[in-house]
C-alpha atoms as a PDB file:
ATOM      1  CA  UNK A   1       0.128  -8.506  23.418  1.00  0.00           C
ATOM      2  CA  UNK A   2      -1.580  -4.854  24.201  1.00  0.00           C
ATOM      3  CA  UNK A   3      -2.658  -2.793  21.893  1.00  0.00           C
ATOM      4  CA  UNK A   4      -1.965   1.072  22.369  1.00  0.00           C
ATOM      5  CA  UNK A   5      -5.427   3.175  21.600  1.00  0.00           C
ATOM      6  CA  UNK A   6      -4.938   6.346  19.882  1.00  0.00           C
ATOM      7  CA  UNK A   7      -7.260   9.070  20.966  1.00  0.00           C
ATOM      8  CA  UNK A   8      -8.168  10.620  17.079  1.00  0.00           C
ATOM      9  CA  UNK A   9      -8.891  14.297  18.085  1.00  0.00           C
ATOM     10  CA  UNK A  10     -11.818  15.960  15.616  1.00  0.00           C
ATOM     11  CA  UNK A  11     -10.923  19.230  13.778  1.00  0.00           C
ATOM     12  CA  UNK A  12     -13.389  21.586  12.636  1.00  0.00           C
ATOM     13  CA  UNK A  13     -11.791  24.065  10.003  1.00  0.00           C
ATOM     14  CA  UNK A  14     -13.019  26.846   8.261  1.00  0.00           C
ATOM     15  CA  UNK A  15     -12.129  27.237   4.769  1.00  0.00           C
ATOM     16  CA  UNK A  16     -12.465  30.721   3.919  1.00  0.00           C
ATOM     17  CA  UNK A  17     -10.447  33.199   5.220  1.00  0.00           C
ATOM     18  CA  UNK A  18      -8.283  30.304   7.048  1.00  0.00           C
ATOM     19  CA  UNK A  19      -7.213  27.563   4.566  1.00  0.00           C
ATOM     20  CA  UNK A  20      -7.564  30.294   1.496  1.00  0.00           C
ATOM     21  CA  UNK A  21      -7.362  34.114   1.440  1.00  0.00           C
ATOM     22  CA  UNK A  22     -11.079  35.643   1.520  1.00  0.00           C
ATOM     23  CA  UNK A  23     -12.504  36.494  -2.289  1.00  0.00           C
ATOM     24  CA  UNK A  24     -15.855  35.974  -3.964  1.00  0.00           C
ATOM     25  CA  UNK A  25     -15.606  32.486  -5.641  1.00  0.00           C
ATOM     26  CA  UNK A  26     -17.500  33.438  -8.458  1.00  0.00           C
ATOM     27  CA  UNK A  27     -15.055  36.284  -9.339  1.00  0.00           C
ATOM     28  CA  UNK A  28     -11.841  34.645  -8.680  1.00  0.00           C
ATOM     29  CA  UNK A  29     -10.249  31.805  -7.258  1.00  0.00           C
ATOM     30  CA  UNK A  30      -9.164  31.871  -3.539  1.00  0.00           C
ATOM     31  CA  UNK A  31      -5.631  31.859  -3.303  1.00  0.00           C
ATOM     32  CA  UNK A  32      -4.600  28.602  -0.797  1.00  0.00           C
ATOM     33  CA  UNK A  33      -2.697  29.734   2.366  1.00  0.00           C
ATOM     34  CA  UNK A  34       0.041  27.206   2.075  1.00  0.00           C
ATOM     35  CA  UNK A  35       1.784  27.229   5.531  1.00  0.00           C
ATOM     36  CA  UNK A  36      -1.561  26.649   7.044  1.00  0.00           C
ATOM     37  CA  UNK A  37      -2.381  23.422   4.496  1.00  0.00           C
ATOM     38  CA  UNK A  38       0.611  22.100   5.566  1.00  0.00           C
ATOM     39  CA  UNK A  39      -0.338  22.222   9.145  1.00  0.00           C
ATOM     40  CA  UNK A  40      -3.605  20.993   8.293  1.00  0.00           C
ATOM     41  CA  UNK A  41      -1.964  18.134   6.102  1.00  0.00           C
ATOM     42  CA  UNK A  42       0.053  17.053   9.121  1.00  0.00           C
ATOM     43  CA  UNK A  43      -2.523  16.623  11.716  1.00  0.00           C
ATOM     44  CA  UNK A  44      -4.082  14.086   9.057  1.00  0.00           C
ATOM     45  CA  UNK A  45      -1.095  12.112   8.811  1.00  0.00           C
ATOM     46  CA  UNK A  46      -0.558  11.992  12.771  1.00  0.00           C
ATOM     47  CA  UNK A  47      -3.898  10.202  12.812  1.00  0.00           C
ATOM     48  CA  UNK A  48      -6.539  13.648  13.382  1.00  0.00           C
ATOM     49  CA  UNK A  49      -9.611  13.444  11.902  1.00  0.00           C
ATOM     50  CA  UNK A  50      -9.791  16.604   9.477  1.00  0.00           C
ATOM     51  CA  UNK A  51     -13.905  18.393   8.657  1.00  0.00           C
ATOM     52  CA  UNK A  52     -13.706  21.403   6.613  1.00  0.00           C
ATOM     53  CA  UNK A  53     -16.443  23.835   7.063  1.00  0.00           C
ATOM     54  CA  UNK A  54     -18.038  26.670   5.578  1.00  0.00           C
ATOM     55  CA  UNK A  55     -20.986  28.648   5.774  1.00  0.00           C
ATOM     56  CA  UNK A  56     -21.218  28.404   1.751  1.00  0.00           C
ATOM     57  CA  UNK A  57     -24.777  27.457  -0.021  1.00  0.00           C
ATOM     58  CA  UNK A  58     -24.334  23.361  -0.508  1.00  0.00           C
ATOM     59  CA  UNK A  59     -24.869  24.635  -4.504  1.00  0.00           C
ATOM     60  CA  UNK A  60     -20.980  24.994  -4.308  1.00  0.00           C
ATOM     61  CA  UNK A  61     -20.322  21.717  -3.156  1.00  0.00           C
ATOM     62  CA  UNK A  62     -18.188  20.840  -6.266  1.00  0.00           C
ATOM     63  CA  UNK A  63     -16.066  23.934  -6.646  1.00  0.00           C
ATOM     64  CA  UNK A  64     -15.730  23.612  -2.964  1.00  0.00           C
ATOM     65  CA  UNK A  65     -14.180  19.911  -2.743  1.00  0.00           C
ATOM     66  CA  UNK A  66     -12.212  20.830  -6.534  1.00  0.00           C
ATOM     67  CA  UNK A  67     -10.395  23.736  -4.301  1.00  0.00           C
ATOM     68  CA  UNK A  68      -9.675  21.465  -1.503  1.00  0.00           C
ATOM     69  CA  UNK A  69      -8.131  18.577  -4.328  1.00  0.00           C
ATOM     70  CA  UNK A  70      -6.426  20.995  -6.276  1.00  0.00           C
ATOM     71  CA  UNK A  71      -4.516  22.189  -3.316  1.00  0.00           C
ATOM     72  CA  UNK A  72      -3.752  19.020  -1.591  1.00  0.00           C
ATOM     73  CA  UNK A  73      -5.519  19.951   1.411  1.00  0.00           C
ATOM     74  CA  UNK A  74      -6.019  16.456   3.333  1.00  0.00           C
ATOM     75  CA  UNK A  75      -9.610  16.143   4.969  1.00  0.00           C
ATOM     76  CA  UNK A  76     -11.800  13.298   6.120  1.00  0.00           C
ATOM     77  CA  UNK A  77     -15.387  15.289   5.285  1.00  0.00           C
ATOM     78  CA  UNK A  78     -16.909  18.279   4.206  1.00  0.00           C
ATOM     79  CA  UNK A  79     -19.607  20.270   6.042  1.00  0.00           C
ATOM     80  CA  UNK A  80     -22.077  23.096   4.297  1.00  0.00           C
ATOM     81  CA  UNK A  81     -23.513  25.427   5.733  1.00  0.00           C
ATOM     82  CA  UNK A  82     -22.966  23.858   9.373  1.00  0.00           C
ATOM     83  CA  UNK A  83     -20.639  23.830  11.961  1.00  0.00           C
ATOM     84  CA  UNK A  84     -20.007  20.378  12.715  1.00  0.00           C
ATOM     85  CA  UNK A  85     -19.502  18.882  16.087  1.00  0.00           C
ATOM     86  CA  UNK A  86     -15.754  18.719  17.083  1.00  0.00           C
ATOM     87  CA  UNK A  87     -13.373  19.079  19.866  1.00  0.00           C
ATOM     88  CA  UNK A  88     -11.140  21.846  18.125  1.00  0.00           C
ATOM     89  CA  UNK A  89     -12.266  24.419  15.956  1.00  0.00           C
ATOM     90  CA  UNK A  90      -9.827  26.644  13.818  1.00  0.00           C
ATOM     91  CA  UNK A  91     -11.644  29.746  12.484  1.00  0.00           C
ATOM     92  CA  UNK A  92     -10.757  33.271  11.368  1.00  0.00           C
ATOM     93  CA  UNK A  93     -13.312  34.806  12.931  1.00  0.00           C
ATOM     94  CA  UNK A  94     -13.376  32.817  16.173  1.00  0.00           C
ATOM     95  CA  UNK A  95     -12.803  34.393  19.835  1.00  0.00           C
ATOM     96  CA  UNK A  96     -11.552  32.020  22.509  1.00  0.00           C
ATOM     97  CA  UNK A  97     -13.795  31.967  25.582  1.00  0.00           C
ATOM     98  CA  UNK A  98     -11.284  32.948  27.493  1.00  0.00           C
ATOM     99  CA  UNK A  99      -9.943  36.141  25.827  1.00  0.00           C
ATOM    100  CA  UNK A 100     -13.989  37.484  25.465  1.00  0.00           C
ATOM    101  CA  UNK A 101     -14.945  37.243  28.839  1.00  0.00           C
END
């Protein structure tokens, strides 16, 4: 019997200003930007490996991964501060190599 392999891609996504709409988190909750979860949510499910990023201070860890719980959003790790190594990364402020040069 042969057993099919399933290539797991890597996702790097940034939280702010891609899974929730940009505001000071100590003002206001972020509010989630629901289409984009769901997208998010799916990859997981189809076997993706999910790491949300952001360039926070690690001091906001726990508000951080409450957001991400409260709003179902589906992820495998969390990253601080870093950008983690993947093979796609989703960002708001991102430029594809090929549209800059």
């Amino acid at each position: 019997m042969k057993i099919k392999k399933r290539i797991r891609i890597v996702y790097a996504i940034d939280l702010d200003g891609t899974l929730c709409e940009w505001k000071f988190w100590w003002w206001a909750e972020p509010a989630p930007i629901k289409q984009r979860i769901e997208l998010i949510n799916r990859l997981y499910i189809e076997w993706a490996i999910i790491l949300i990023y952001t360039a926070r201070d690690p001091e906001f860890f726990t508000d951080t991964y409450a957001w991400l719980i409260k709003h179902w959003v589906k992820h495998h790790w969390i990253n601080m501060w870093r950008k983690p190594g993947a093979d796609v990364y989703i960002d708001d402020k991102a430029i594809n190599v090929e549209d800059f040069f």
